[in-house]
Protein backbone atom coordinates (compact mmCIF):
# COMPACT_ATOMS: atom_id res chain seq x y z
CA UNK A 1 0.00 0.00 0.00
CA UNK A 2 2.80 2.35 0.59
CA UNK A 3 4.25 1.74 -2.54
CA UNK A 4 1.12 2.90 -4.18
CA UNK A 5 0.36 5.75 -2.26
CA UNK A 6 4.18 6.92 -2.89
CA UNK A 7 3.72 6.22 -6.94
CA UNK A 8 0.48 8.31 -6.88
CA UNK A 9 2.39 11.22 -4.76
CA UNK A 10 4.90 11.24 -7.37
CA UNK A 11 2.52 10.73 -10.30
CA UNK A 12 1.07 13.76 -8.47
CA UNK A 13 3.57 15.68 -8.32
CA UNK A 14 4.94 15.21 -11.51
CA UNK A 15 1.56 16.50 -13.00
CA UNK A 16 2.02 19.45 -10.38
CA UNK A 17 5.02 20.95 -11.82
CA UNK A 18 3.85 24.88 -11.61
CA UNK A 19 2.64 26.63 -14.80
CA UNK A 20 3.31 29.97 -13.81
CA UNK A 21 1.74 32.99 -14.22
CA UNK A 22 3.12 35.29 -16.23
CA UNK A 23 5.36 37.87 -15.82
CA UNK A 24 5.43 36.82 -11.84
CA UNK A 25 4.44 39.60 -9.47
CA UNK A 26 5.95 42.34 -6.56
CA UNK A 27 7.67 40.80 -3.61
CA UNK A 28 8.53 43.66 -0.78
CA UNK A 29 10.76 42.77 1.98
CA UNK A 30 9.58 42.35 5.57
CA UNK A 31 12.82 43.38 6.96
CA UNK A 32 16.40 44.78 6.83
CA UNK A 33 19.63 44.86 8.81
CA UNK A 34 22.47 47.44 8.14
CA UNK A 35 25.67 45.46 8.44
CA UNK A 36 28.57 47.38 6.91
CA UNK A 37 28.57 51.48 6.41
CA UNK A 38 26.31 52.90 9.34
CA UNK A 39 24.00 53.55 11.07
CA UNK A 40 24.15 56.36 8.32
CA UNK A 41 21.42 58.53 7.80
CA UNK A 42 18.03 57.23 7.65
CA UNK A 43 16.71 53.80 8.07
CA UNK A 44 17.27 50.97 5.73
CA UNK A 45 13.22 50.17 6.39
CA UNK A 46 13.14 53.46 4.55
CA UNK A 47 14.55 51.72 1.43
CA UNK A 48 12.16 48.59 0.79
CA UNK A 49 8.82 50.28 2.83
CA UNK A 50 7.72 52.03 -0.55
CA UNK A 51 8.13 54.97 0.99
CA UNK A 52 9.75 56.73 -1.93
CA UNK A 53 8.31 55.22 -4.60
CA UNK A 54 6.01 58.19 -6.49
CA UNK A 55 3.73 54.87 -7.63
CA UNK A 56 3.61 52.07 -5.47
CA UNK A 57 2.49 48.67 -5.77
CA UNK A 58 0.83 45.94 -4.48
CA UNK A 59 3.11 43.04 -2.46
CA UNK A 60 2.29 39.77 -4.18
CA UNK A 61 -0.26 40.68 -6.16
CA UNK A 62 1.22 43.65 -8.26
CA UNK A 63 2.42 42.08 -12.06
CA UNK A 64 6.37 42.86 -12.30
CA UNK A 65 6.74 43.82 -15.55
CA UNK A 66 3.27 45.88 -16.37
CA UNK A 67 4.00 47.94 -12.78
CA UNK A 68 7.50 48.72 -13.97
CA UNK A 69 6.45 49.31 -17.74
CA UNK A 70 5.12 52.05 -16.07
CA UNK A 71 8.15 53.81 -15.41
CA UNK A 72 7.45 54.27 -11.28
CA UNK A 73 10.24 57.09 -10.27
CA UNK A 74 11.19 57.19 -6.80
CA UNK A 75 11.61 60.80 -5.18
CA UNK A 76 15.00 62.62 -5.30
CA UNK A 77 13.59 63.76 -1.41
CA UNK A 78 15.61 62.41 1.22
CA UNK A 79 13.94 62.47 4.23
CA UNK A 80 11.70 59.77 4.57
CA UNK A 81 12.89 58.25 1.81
CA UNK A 82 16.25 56.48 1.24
CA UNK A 83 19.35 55.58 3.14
CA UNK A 84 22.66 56.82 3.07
CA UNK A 85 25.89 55.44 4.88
CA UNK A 86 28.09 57.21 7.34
CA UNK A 87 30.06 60.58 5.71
CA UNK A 88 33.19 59.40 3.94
CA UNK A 89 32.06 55.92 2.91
CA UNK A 90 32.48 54.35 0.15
CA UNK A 91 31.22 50.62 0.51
CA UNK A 92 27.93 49.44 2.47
CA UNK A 93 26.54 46.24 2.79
CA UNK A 94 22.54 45.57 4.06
CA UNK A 95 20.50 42.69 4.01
CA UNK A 96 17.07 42.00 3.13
CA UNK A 97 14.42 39.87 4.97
CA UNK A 98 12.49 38.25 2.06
CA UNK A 99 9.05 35.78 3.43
CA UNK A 100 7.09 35.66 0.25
CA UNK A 101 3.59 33.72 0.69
CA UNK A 102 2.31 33.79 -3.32
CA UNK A 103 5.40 33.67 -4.72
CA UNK A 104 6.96 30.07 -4.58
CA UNK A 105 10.70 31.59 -5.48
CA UNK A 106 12.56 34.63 -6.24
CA UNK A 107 13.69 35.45 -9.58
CA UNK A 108 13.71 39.30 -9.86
CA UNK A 109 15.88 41.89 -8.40
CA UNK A 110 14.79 46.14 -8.55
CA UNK A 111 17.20 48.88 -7.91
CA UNK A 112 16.41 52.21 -7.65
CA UNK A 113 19.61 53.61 -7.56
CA UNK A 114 20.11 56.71 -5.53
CA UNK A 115 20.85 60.18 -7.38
CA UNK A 116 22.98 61.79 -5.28
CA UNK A 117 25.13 59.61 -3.67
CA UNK A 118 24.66 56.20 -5.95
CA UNK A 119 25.98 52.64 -5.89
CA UNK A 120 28.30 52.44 -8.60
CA UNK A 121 29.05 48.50 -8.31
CA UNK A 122 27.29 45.82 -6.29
CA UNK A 123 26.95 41.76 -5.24
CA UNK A 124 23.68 40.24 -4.38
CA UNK A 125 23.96 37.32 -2.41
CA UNK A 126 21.19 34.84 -1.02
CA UNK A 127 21.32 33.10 2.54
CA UNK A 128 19.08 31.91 5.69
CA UNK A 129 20.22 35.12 8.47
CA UNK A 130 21.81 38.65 7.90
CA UNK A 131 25.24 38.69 6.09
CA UNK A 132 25.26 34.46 5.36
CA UNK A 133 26.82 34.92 1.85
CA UNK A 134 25.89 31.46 0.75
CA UNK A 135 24.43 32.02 -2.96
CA UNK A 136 26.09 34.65 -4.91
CA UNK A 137 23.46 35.74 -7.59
CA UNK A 138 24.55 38.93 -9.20
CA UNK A 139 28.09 39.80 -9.72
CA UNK A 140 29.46 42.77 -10.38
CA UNK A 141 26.02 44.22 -10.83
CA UNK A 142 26.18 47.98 -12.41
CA UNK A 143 23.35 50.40 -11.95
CA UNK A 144 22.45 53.19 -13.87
CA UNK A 145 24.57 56.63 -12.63
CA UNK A 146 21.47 59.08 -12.27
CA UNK A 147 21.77 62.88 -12.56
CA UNK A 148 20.00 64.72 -9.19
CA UNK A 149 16.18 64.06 -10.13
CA UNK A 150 13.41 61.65 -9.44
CA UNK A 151 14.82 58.36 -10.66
CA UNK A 152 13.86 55.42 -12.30
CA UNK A 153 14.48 51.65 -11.49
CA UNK A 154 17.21 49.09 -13.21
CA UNK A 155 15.87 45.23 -13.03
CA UNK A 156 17.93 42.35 -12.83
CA UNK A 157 16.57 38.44 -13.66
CA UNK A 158 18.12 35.49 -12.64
CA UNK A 159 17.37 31.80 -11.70
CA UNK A 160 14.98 31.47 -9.26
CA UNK A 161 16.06 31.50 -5.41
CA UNK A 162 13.54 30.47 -2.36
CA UNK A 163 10.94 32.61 -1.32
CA UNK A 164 12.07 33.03 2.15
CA UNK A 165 15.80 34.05 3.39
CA UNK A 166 17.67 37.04 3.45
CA UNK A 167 19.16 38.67 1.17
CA UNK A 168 22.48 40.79 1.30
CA UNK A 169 23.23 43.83 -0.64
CA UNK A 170 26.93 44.43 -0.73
CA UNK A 171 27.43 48.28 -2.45
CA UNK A 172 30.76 49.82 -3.74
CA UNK A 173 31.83 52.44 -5.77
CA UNK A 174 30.07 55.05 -4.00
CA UNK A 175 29.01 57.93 -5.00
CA UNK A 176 28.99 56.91 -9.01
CA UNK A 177 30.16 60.75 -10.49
CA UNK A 178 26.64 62.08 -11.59
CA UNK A 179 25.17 63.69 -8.88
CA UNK A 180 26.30 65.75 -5.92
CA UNK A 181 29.44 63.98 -4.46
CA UNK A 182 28.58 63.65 -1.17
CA UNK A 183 30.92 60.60 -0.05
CA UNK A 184 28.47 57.66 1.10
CA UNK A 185 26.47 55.31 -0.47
CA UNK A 186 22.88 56.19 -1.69
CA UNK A 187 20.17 53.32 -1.46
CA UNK A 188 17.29 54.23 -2.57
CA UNK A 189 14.76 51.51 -2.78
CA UNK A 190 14.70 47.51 -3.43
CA UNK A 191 12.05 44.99 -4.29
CA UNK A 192 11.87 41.52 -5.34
CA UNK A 193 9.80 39.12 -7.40
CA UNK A 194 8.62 35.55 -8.85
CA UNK A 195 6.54 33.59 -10.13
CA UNK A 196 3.78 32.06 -8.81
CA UNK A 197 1.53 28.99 -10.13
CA UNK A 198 -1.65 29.15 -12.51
CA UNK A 199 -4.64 28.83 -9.98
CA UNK A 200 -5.25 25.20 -10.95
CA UNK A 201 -1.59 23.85 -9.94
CA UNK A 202 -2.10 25.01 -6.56
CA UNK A 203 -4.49 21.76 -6.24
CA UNK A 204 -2.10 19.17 -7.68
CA UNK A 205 0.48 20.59 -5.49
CA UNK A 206 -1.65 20.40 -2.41
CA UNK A 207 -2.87 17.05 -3.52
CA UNK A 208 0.72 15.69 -3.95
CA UNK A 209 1.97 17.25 -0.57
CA UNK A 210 -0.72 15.57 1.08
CA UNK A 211 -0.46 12.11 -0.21
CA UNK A 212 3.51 11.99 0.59
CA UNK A 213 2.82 13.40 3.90
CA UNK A 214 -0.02 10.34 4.63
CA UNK A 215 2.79 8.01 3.30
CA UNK A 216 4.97 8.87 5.57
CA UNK A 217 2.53 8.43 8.58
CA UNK A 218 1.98 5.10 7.51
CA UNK A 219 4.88 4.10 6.71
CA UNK A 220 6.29 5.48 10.53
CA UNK A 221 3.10 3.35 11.65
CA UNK A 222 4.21 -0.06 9.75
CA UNK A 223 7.34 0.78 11.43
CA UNK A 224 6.04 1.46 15.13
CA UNK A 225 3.93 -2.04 14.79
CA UNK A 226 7.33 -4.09 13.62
């Protein structure tokens, strides 16, 4: 009997494997941790809240591609706004608290890259707590050098990551030359995204989960009784 409740898990969830929606959707972060280049000025929540995005979105529901074909700007305005590392800086590193619920991965990265003060170089690297560099997935990542004036995003795609974990943000090259000059590193906001499953995979999923997890119980049963 085990045998065929484990064939019809996997028959499950081989039938399960997501379709996903298209183009994958918003993920903010919950959290964020300044490890290298502070406390600065400002607070790093200041940099993933929305705060100075001039058209927000929707966490996990917002489509990533139709929100940014939109062109959202985020404010040149400090205060409020965006964080900036400690006077005479030139590196920064921050990490990211990412707990997506829709999402079943991470895929996307979105910069907006400070005017004044921005990154001019950067690594992006996944792991379970605040600084654990276990998955480098951008390299030598190069935003776009803004001029001082509400600024627009640069996206990065890459093979998808899990939904939950934290993710570090390792800046250099600060300030890039257009802008004021003032010696720090600019953030000013970052976002995330993935896919998520067409509404009718979510079953087989479920259904597959299930039927492994009432394998296991009997197979822990056949085991108890021997």
């Amino acid at each position: 009997m085990d045998r065929l409740l484990l064939g019809a898990a996997g028959a499950s969830m081989l039938l399960a494997t997501p379709a996903f929606a298209s183009p994958g959707i918003m993920v903010e972060a919950k959290g964020c941790a300044i490890l290298a280049g502070g406390p600065g000025f400002g607070t790093c929540t200041e940099t993933h809240d929305q705060s100075g995005l001039l058209a927000g979105y929707v966490d996990e529901t917002t489509p990533i591609h139709s929100y940014l074909g939109t062109g959202p700007l985020h404010t040149l305005l400090f205060a409020g706004n965006e964080w900036f590392s400690d006077s005479g800086t030139t590196s920064a590193a921050v990490s990211y608290r990412v707990a997506a619920v829709r999402a079943i991965g991470i895929d996307h990265f979105i910069l907006w890259n400070e005017d004044a003060s921005g990154i001019g170089v950067f690594e992006l690297w996944y792991g379970l707590f605040p600084g654990d560099l276990m998955d480098l997935v951008i390299a030598g990542g190069v935003p776009t050098d803004h001029p001082v004036v509400d600024y627009p995003h640069d996206l990065w795609e890459f093979p998808m990551r899990p939904r939950t974990g934290w993710w570090t943000l390792i800046a250099g090259g600060c300030p890039q030359p257009i802008g004021t000059g003032f010696p720090a590193c600019g953030f000013g906001e970052v976002a995330f995204g993935g896919p998520v499953p067409e509404p009718g995979t979510w079953a087989l999923m479920l259904a597959g989960f299930g039927l492994v997890g009432i394998a296991a119980r009997r197979r822990r049963l056949a085991i108890a009784v021997a």
